[in-house]
Protein backbone atom coordinates (compact mmCIF):
# COMPACT_ATOMS: atom_id res chain seq x y z
CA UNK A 1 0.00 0.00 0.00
CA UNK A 2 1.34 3.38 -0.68
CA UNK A 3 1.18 5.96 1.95
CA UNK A 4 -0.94 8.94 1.26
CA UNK A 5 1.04 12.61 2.20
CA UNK A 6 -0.67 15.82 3.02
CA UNK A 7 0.62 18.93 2.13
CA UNK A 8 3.01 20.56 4.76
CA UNK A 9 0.18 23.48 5.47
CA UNK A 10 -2.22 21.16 6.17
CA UNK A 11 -3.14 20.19 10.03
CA UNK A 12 -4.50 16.49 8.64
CA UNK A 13 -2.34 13.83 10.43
CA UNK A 14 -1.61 10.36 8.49
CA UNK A 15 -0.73 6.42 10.11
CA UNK A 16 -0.94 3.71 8.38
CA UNK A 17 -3.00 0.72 9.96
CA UNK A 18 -2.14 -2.68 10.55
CA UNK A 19 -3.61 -3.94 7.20
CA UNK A 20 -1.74 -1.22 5.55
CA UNK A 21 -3.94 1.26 5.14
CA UNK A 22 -3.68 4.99 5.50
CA UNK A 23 -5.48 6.96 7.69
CA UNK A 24 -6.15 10.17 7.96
CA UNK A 25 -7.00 12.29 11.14
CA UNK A 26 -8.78 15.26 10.63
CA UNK A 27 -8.37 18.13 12.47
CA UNK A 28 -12.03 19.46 14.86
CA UNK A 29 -13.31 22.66 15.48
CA UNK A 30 -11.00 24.79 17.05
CA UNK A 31 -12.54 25.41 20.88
CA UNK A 32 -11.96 29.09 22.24
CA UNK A 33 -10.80 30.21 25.62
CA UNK A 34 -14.39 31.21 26.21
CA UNK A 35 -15.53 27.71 26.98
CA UNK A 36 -14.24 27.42 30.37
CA UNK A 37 -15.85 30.69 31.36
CA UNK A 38 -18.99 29.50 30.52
CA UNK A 39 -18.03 26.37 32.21
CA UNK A 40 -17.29 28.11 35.68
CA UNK A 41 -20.53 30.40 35.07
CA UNK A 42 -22.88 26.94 34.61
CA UNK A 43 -20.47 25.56 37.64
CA UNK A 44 -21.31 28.58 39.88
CA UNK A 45 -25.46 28.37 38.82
CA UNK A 46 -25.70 24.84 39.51
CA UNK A 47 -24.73 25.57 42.81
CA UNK A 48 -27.66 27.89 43.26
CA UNK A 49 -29.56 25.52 41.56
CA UNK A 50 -28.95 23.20 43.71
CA UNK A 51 -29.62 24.75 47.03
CA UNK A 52 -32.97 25.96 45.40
CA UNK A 53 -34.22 22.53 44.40
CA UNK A 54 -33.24 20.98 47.60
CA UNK A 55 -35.35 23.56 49.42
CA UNK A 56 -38.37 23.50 47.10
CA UNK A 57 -38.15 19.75 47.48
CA UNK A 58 -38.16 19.76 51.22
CA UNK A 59 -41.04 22.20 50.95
CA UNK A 60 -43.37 19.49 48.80
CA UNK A 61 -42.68 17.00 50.60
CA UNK A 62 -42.27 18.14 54.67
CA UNK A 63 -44.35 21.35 53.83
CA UNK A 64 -46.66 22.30 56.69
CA UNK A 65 -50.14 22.58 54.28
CA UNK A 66 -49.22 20.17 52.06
CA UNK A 67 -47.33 20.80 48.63
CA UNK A 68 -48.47 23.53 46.07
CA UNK A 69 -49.46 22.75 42.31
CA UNK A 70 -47.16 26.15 41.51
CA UNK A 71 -44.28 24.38 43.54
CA UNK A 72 -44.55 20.88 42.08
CA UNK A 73 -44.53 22.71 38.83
CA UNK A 74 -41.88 24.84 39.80
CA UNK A 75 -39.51 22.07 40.80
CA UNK A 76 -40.39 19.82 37.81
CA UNK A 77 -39.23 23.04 35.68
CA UNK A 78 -36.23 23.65 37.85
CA UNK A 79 -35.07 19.85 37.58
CA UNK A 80 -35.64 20.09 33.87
CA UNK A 81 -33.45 23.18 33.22
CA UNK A 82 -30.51 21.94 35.99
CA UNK A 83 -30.64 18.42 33.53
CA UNK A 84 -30.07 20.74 30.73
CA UNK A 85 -26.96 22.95 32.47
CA UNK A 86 -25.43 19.45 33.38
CA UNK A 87 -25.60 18.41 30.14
CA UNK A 88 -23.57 21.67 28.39
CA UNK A 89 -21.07 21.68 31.15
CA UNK A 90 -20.46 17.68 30.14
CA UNK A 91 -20.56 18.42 26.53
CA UNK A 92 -18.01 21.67 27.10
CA UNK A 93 -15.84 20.03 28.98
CA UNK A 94 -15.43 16.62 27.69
CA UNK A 95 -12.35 15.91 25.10
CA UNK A 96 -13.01 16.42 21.41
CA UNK A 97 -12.74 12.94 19.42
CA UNK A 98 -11.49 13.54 15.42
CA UNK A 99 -13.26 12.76 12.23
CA UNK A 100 -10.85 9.85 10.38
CA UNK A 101 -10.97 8.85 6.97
CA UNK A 102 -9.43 5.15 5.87
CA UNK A 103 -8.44 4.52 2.55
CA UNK A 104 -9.81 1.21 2.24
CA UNK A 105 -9.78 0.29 -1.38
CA UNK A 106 -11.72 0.28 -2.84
CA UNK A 107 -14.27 1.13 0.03
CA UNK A 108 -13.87 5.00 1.97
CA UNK A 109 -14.29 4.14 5.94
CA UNK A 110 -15.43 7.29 7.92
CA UNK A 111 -15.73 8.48 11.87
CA UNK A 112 -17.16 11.40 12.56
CA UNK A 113 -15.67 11.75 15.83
CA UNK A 114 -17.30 14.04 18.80
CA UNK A 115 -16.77 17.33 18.02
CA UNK A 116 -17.02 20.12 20.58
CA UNK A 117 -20.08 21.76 21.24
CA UNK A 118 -20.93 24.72 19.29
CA UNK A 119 -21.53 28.01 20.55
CA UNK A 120 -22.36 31.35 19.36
CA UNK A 121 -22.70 34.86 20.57
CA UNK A 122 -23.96 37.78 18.76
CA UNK A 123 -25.91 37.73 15.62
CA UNK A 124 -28.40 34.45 15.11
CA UNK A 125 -28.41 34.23 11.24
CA UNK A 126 -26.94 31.39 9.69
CA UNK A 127 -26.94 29.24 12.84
CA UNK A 128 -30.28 27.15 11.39
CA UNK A 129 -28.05 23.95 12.33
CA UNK A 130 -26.95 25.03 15.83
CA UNK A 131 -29.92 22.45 17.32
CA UNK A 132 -28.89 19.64 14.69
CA UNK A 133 -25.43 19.88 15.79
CA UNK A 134 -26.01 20.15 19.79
CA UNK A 135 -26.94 16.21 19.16
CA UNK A 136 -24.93 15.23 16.74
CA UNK A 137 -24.78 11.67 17.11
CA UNK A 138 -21.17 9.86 15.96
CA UNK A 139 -21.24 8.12 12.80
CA UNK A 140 -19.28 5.44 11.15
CA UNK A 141 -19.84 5.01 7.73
CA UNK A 142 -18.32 2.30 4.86
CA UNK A 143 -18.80 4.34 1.60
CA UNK A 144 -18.77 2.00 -1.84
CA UNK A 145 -17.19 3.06 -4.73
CA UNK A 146 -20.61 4.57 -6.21
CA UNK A 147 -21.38 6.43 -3.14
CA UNK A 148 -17.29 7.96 -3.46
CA UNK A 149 -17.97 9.19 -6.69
CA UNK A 150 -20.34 11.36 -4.94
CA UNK A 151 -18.14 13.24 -3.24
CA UNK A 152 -18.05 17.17 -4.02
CA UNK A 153 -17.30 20.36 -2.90
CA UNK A 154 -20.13 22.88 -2.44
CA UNK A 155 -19.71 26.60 -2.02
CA UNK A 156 -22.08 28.19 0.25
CA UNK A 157 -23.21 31.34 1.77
CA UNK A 158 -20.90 30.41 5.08
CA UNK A 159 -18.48 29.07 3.44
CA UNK A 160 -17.31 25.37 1.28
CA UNK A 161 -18.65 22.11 2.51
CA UNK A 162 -16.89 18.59 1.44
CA UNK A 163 -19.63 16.29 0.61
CA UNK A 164 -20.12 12.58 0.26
CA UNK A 165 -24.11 11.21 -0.13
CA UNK A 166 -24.68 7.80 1.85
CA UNK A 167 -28.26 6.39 1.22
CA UNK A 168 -30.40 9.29 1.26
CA UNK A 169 -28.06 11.41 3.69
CA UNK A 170 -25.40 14.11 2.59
CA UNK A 171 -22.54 13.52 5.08
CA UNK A 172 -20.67 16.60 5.90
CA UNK A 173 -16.95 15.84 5.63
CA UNK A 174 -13.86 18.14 7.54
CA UNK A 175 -16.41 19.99 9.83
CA UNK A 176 -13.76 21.53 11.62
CA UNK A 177 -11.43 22.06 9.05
CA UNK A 178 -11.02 25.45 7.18
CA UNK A 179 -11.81 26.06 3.75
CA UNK A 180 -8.41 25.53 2.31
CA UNK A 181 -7.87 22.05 4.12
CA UNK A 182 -11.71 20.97 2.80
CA UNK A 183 -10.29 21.90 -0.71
CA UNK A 184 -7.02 19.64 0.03
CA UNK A 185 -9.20 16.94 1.19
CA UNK A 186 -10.74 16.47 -1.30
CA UNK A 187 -8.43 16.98 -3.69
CA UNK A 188 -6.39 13.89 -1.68
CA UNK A 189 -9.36 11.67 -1.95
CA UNK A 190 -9.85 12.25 -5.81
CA UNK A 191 -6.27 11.24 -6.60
CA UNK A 192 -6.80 7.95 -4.26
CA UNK A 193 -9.79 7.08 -5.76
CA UNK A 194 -8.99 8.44 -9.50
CA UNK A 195 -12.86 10.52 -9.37
């Protein structure tokens, strides 16, 4: 098997396997400082949060005229949104897990990885796939030869996006990786697979 090289600008790492095949590790979304102050603010509130649902639940349940349909509802709400910080401060904080791409001939393997969880401040348009990509589930894919001839690079509004369709989904390829590195990606694959 030949080994497949990068260009030296580009941050996409390459091993070869045990069977020989190369491998390439894509580079994720680059995560900014500001994560871990949003980390130590949902840190600090869950500590509130906390106190407050302890004493709202000692209230239903020891409560001197029995518990309140505003303060069952209450805490039901309060559990629901603590749930919801606990979740972001796991998804901030955990370790970011890279797409890879095996050249398999003549099959493509792909892992999306776990990439970090987007956030955004300021301006809302554009961001239509902020809730698709909160749960993002992983995916590992085998794409045939027909489904690799499918692979293309689409300009859009926010930018390029490196394309492959599997069944009747469009897989986004080199989500974290700029524009120029999509470009070299693809270019890399179309030489491997002569598309």
């Amino acid at each position: 098997m030949e080994t497949v090289t990068p260009p030296a600008v580009s941050r996409i790492q390459v091993a070869t396997d045990r069977n020989g095949y190369s491998t390439l590790t894509l580079p994720t979304e680059r995560r900014g400082i500001a994560r871990f102050g949003i980390s130590l603010f949902l840190l600090c509130w869950l500590g509130g949060w906390a106190i407050g649902w302890i004493v709202a639940f000692r209230e239903v349940v020891h409560g001197t005229k029995g518990p309140e349909a505003f303060l069952i509802f209450w805490l039901i709400a309060w559990t629901v949104g603590g749930a919801w910080a606990m979740w972001c401060l796991w998804r901030l904080l955990r370790p970011a897990v890279p797409e890879t791409i095996k050249f398999a001939k003549p099959n493509l393997f792909y892992d999306s990885g776990i990439q970090p969880m987007p956030f955004y401040f300021g301006y809302w348009r554009g961001r239509t796939d902020y809730w698709k990509k909160m749960f993002e589930k992983r995916k590992r894919i085998e794409f045939s030869p027909q489904e690799i001839r499918t692979l293309k690079l689409r300009e859009t509004g926010d930018g390029n996006r490196l394309t492959i369709d599997h069944d009747n989904d469009r897989i986004d390829i080199g989500t974290g990786m700029t524009e120029v590195e999509r470009e070299l990606l693809s270019q890399m694959i179309k030489t491997e697979y002569q598309i």
